[in-house]
Every structure is written in C-alpha cells, then in structure tokens.
N, C-alpha and C. Protein backbone atom coordinates (compact mmCIF):
# COMPACT_ATOMS: atom_id res chain seq x y z
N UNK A 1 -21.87 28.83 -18.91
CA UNK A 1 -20.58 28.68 -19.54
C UNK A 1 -19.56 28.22 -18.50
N UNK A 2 -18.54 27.54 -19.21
CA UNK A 2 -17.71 27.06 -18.22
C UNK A 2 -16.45 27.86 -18.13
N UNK A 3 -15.98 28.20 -16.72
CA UNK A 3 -14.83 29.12 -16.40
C UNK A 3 -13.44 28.24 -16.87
N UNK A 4 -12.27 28.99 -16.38
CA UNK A 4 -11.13 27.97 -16.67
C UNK A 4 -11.03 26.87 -15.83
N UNK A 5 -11.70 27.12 -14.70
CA UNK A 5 -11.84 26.22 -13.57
C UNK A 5 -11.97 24.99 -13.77
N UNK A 6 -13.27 25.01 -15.04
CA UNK A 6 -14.11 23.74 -15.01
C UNK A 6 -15.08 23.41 -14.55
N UNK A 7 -15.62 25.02 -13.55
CA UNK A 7 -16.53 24.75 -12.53
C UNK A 7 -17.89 24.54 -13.12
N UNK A 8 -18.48 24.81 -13.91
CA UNK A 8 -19.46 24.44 -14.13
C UNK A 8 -19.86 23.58 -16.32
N UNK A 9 -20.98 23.45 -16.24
CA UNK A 9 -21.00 22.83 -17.72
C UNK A 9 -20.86 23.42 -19.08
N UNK A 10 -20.06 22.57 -19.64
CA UNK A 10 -19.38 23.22 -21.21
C UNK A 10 -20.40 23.57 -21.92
N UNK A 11 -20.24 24.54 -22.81
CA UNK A 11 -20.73 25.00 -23.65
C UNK A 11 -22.46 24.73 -24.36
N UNK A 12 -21.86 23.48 -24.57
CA UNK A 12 -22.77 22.44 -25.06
C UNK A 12 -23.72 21.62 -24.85
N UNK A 13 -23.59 22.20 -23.04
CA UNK A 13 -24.81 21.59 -22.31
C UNK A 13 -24.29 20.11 -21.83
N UNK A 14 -23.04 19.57 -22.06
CA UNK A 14 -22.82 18.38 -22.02
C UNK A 14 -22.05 18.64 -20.02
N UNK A 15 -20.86 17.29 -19.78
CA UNK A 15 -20.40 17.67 -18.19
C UNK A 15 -19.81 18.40 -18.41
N UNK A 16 -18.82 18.90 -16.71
CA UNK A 16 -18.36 19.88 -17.19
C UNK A 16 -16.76 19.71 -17.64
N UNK A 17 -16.01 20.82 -18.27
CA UNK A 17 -14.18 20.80 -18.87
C UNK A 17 -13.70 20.56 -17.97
N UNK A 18 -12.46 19.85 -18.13
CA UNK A 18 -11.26 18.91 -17.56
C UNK A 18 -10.44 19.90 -17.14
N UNK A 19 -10.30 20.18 -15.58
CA UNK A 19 -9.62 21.23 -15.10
C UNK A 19 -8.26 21.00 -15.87
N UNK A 20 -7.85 22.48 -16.80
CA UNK A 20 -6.61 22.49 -17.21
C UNK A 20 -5.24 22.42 -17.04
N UNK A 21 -4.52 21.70 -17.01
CA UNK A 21 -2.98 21.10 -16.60
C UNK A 21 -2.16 22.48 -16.77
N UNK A 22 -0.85 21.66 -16.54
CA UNK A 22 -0.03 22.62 -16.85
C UNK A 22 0.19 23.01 -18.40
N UNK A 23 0.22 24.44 -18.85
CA UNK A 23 -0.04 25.04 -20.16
C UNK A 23 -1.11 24.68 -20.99
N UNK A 24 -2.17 24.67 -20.68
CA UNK A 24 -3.39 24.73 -21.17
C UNK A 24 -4.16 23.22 -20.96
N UNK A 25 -2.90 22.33 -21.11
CA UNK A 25 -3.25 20.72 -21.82
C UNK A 25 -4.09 20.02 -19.91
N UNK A 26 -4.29 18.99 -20.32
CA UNK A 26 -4.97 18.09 -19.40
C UNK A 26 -3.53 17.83 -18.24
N UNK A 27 -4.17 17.47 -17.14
CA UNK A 27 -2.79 16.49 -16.55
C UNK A 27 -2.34 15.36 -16.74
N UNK A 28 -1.58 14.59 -17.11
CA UNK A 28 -1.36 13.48 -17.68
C UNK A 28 -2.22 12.63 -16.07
N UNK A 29 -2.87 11.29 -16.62
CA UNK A 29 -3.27 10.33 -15.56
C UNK A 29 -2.29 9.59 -14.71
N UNK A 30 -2.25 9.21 -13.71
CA UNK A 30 -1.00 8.75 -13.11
C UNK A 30 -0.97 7.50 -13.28
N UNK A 31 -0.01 6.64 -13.11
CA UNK A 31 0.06 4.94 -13.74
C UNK A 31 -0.50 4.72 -12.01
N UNK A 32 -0.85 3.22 -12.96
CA UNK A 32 -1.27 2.18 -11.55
C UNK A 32 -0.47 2.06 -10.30
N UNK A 33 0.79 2.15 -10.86
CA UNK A 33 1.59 1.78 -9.57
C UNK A 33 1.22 3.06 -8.47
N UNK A 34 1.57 4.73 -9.24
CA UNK A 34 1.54 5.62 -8.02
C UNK A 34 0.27 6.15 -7.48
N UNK A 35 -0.96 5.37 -8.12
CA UNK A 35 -2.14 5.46 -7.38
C UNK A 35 -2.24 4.42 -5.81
N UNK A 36 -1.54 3.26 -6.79
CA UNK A 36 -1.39 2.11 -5.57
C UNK A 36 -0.49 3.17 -4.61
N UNK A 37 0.60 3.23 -4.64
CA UNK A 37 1.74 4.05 -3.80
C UNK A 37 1.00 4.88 -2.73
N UNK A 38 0.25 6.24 -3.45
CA UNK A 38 -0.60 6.98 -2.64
C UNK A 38 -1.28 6.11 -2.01
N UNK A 39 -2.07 5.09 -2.29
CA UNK A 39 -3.19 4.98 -1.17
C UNK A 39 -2.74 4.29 -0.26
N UNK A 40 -1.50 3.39 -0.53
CA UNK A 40 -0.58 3.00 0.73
C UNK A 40 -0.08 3.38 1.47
N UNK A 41 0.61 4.63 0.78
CA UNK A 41 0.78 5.81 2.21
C UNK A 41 -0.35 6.48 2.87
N UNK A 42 -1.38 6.82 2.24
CA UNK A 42 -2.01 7.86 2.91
C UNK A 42 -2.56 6.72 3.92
N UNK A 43 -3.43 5.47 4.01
CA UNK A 43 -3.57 4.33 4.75
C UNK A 43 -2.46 4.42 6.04
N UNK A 44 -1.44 4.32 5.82
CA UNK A 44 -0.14 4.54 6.12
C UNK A 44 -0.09 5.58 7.09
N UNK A 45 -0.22 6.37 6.47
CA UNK A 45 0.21 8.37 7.45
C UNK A 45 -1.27 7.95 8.17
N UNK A 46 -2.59 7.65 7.95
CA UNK A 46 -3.61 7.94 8.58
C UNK A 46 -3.43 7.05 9.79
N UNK A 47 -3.02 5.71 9.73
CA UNK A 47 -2.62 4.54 10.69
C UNK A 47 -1.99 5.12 11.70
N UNK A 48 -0.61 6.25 11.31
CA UNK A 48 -0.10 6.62 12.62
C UNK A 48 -0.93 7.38 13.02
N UNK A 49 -1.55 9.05 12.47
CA UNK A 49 -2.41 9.85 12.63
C UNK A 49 -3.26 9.56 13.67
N UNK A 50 -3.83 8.53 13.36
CA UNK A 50 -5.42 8.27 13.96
C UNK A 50 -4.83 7.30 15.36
N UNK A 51 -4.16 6.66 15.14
CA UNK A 51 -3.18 5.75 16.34
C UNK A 51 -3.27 6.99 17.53
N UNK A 52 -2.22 8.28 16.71
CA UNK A 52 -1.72 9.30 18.08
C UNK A 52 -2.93 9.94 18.27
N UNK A 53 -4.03 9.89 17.63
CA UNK A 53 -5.43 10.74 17.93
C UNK A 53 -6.13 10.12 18.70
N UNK A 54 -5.90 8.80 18.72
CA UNK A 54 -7.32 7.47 19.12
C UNK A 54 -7.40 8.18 21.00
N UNK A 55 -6.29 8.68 21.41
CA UNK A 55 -6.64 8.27 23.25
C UNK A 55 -7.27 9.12 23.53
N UNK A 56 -7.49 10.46 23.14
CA UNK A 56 -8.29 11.49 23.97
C UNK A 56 -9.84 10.98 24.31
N UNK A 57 -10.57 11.20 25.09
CA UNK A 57 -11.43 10.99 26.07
C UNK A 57 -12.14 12.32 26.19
N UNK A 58 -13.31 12.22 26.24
CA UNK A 58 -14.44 13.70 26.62
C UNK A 58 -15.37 12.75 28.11
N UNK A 59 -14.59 13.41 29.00
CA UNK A 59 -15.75 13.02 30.40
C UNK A 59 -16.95 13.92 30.42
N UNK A 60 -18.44 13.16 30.17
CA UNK A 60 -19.50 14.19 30.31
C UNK A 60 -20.26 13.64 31.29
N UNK A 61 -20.33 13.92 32.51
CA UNK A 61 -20.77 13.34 33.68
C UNK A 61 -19.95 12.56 33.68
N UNK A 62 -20.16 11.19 34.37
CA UNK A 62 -19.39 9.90 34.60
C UNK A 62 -18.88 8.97 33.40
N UNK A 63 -19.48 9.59 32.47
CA UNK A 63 -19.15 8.80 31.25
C UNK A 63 -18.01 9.43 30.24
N UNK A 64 -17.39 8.30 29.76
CA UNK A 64 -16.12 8.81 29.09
C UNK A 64 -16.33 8.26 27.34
N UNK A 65 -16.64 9.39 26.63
CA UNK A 65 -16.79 9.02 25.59
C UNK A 65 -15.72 9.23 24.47
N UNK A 66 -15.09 8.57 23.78
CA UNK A 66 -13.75 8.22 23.22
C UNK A 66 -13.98 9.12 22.07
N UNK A 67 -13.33 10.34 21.90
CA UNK A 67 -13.52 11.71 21.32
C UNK A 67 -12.81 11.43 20.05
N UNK A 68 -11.88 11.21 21.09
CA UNK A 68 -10.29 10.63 20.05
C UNK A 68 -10.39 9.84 18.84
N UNK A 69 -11.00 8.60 19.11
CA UNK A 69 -10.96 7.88 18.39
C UNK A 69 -12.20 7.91 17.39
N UNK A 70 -13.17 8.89 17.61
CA UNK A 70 -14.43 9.18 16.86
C UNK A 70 -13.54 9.87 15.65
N UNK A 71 -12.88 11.08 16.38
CA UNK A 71 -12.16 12.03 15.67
C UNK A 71 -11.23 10.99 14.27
N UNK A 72 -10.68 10.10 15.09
CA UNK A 72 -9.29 9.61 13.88
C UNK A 72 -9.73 9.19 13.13
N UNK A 73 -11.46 8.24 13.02
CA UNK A 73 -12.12 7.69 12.56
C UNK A 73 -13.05 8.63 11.61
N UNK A 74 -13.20 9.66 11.74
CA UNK A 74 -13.70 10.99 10.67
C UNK A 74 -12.22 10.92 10.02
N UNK A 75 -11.31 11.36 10.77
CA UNK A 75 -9.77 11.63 9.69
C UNK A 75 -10.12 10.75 8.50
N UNK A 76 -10.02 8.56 8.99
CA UNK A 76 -9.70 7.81 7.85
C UNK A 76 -10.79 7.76 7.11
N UNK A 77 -12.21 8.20 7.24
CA UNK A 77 -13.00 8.26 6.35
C UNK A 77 -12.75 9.29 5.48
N UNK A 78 -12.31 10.48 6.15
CA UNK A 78 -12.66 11.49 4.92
C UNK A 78 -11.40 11.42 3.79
N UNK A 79 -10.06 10.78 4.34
CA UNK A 79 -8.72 10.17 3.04
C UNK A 79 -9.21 8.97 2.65
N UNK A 80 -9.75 8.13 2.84
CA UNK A 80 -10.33 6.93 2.22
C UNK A 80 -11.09 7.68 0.49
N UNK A 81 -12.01 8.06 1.45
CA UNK A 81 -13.01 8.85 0.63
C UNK A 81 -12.36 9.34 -0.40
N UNK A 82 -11.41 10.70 -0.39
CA UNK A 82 -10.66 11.43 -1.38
C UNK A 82 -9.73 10.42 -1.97
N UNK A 83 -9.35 9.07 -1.41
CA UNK A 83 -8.40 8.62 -2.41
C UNK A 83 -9.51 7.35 -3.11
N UNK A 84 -10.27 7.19 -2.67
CA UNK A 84 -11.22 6.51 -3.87
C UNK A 84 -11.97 7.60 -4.47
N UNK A 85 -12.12 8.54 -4.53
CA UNK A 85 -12.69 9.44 -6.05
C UNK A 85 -11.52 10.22 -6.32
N UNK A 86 -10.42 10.16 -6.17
CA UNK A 86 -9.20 11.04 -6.71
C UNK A 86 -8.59 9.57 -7.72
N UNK A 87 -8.92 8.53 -7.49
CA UNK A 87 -8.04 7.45 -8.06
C UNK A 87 -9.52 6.82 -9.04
N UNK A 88 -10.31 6.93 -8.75
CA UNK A 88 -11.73 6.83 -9.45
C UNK A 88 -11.65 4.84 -9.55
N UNK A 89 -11.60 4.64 -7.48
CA UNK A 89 -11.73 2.99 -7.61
C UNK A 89 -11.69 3.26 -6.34
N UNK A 90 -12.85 1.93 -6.32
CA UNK A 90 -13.55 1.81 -4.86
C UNK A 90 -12.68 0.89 -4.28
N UNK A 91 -11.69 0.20 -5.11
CA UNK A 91 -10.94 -1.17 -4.41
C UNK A 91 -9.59 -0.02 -3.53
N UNK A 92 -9.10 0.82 -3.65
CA UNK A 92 -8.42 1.54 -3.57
C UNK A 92 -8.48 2.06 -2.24
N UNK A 93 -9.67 1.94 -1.96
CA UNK A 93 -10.54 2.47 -0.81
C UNK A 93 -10.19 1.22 0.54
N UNK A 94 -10.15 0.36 -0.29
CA UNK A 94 -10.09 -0.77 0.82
C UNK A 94 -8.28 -1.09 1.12
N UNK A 95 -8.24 -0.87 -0.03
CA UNK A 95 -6.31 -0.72 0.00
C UNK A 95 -5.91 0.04 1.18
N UNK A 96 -6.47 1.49 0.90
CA UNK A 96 -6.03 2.11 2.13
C UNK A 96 -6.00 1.87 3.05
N UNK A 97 -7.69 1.54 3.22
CA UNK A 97 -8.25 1.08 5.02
C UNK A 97 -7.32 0.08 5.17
N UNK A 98 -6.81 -0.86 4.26
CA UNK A 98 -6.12 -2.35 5.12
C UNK A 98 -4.83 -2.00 5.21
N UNK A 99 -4.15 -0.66 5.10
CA UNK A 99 -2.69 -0.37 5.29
C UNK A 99 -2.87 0.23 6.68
N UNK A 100 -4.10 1.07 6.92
CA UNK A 100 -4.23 1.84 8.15
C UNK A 100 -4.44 1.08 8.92
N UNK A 101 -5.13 0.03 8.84
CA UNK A 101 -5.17 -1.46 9.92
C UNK A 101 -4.05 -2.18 10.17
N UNK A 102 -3.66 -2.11 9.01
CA UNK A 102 -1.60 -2.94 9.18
C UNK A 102 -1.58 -2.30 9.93
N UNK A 103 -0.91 -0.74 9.97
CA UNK A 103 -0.73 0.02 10.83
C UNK A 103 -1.05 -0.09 12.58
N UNK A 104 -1.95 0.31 12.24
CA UNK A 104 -2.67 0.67 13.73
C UNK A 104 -2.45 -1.02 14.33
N UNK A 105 -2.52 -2.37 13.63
CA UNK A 105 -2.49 -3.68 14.45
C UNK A 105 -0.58 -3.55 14.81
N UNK A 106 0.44 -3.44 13.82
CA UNK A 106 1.63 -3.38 14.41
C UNK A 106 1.69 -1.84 15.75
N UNK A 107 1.21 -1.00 15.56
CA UNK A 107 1.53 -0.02 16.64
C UNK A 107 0.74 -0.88 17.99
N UNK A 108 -0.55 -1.25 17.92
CA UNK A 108 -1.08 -2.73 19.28
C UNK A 108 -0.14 -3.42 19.57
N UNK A 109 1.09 -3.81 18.76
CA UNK A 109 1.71 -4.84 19.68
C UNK A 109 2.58 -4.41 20.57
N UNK A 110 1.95 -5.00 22.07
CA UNK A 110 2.78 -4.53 23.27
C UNK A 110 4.08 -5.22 23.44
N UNK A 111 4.77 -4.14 23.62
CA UNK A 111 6.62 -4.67 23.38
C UNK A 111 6.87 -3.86 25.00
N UNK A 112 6.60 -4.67 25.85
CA UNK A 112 7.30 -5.28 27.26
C UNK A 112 5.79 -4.10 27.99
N UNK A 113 6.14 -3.41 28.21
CA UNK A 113 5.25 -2.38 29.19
C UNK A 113 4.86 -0.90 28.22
N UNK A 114 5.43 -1.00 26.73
CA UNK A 114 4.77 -0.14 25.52
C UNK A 114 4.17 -0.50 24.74
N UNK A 115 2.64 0.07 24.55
CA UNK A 115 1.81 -0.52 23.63
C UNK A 115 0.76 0.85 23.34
N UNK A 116 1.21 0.80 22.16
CA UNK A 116 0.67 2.71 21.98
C UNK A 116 -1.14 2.66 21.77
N UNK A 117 -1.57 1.15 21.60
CA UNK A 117 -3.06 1.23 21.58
C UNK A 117 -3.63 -0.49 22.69
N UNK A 118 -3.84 0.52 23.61
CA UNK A 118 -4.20 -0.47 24.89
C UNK A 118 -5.60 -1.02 24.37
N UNK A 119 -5.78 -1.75 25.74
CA UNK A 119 -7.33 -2.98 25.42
C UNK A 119 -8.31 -1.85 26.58
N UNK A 120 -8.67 -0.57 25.88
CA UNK A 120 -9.94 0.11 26.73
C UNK A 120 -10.55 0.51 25.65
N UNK A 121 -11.62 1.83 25.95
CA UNK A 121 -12.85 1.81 25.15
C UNK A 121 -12.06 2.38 23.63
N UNK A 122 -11.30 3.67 23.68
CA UNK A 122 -10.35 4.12 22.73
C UNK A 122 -9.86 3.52 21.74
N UNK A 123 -9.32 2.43 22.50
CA UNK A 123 -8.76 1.11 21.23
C UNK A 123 -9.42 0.48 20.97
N UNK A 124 -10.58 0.03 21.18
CA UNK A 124 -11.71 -1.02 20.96
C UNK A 124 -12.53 -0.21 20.18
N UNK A 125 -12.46 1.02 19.86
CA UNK A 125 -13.36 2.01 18.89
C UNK A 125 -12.70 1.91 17.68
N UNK A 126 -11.27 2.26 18.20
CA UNK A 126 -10.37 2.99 17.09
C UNK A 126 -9.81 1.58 16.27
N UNK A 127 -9.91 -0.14 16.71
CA UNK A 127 -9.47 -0.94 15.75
C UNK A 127 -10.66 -1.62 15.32
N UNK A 128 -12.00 -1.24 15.69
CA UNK A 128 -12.29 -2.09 15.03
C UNK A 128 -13.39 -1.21 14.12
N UNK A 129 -13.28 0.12 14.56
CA UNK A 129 -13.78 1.29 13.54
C UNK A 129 -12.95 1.29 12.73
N UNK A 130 -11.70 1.48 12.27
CA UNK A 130 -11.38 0.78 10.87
C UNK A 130 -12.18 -0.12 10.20
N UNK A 131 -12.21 -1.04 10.79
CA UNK A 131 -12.97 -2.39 9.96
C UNK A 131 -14.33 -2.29 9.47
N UNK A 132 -14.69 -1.32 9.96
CA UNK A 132 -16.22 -1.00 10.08
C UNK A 132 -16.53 0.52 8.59
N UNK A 133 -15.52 1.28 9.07
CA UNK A 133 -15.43 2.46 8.38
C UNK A 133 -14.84 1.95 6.69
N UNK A 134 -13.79 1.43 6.63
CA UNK A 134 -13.62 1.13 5.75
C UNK A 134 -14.49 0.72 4.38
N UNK A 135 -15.22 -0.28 4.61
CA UNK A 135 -16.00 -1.22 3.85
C UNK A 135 -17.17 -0.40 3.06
N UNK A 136 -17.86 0.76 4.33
CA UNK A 136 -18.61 1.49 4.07
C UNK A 136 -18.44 2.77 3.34
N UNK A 137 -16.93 3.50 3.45
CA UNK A 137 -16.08 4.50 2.39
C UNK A 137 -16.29 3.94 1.06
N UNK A 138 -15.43 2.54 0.99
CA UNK A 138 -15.14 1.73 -0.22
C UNK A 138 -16.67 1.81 -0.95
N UNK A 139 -17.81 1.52 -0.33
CA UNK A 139 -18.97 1.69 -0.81
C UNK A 139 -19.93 2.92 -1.34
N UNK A 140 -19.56 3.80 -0.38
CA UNK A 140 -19.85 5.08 -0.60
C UNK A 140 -19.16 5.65 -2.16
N UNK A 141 -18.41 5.39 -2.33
CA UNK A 141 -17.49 5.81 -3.39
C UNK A 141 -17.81 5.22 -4.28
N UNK A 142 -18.19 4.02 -4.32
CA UNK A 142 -18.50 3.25 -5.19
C UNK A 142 -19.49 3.53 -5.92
N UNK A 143 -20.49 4.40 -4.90
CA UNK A 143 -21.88 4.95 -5.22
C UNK A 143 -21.86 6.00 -5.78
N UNK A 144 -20.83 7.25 -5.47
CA UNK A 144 -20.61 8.11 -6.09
C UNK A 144 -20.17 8.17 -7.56
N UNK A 145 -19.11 7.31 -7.78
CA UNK A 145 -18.32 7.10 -9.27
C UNK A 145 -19.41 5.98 -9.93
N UNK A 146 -20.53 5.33 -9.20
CA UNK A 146 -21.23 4.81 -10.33
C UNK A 146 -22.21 6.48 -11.10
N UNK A 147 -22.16 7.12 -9.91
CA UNK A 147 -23.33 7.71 -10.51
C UNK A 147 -22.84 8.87 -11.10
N UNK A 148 -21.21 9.02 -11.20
CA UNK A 148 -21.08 10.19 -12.05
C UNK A 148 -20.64 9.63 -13.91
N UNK A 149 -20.63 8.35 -13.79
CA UNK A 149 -20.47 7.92 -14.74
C UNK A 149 -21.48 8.16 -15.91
C-alpha cells in the first residue's frame, strides 16, 4: 500500500501516487519558462561553485592530482542530473551544462594579472570536464526518464 508519501505502489498494483501538494491536491507543474529559469541558474550557481572549487590539489608523492576540480565536477553532475529528472528533459541537462561553461569560460578571462581559472592541470580538468560531463548527464537522464516511462 501506498503511504502519503507516495513511497511505494498504489493500491492497484499500478506506479506509485503523486506525492501530495499543498492540501491534499497535486502540485501544480511549473511553465516552461521557470524550468528554463532554474536550469540557468543552477548551471549558473554551479559555474561559480565549481570555478571557486576547481584549484585545490591533493599532493600524493610527487604527483598532484586536481581534487578540486574532480570534486566541482561531481558537484555539476549531480545538479545536472537532478535538474534533468526534476524537469523530466534531457535537453535541460545540456542547458545547464552550457550556462556552467558560459560561466566558468567568462570567469577564464584574464583581465590584466586576474584570471580566476589559469592554464594548469585544475583548469584543464575543470573546463573541459564540463564538456565531457555534460553530454553524458544529458544522457544518463535520458536513460532514466526513458525507462520510467
């Protein structure tokens, strides 16, 4: 049986109930525009996020492996992820990733002797792991919402 939650399958053996809104009813769906909105910001907030995360460094012996930018790069996968199955569209997915790339390419541009993402291993993870991470979220998701369909 299914709780109020929704957590598991209705009655009837069919999926499971539509977690309940406010006063019993459903939540209304959000229009196109403020799905677009969200995934532009969160793209957005993750771009700076992962920008101020990208520099940390783990020295293990002589080798310096870019912690940082592994790390920011888990961050934009796992909001990619939640905003393509919270918006139930894989294009959404790519929306994001290409706002967090806006991002992160305007914070690269060096303005005189400041440039918050230099040309070493950190930044060479962290811009072009976007490009990389992205495509493969957008897909992942894609795989998921085909198959809960």
């Amino acid at each position: 049986m299914s709780g109020p939650t929704g957590d598991g399958p209705s009655p009837d053996g069919g999926p499971a109930d539509p977690v309940p809104g406010p006063e019993g009813g459903r939540w209304p769906k959000p229009s196109r525009w403020a799905v677009v909105t969200a995934a532009l910001a969160a793209g957005i907030g993750t771009g700076f996020l992962g920008t101020s995360l990208h520099g940390h460094l783990w020295y293990a012996g002589g080798t310096a492996i870019p912690l940082g930018a592994v790390a920011a790069l888990l961050l934009l996968a796992s909001v990619e992820l939640f905003v393509g199955l919270w918006s139930r569209s894989a294009w959404l997915v790519v929306l994001c990733g290409g706002a967090a790339y806006l991002c992160a390419g305007v914070l690269s541009q060096q303005r005189g002797a400041f440039g918050m993402i230099s040309a070493n291993i950190q930044g060479t993870v962290w811009l072009f792991g976007i490009a990389v991470v992205s495509p493969l979220m957008a897909w992942l998701a894609w795989a998921v919402l085909r198959r809960s369909r």
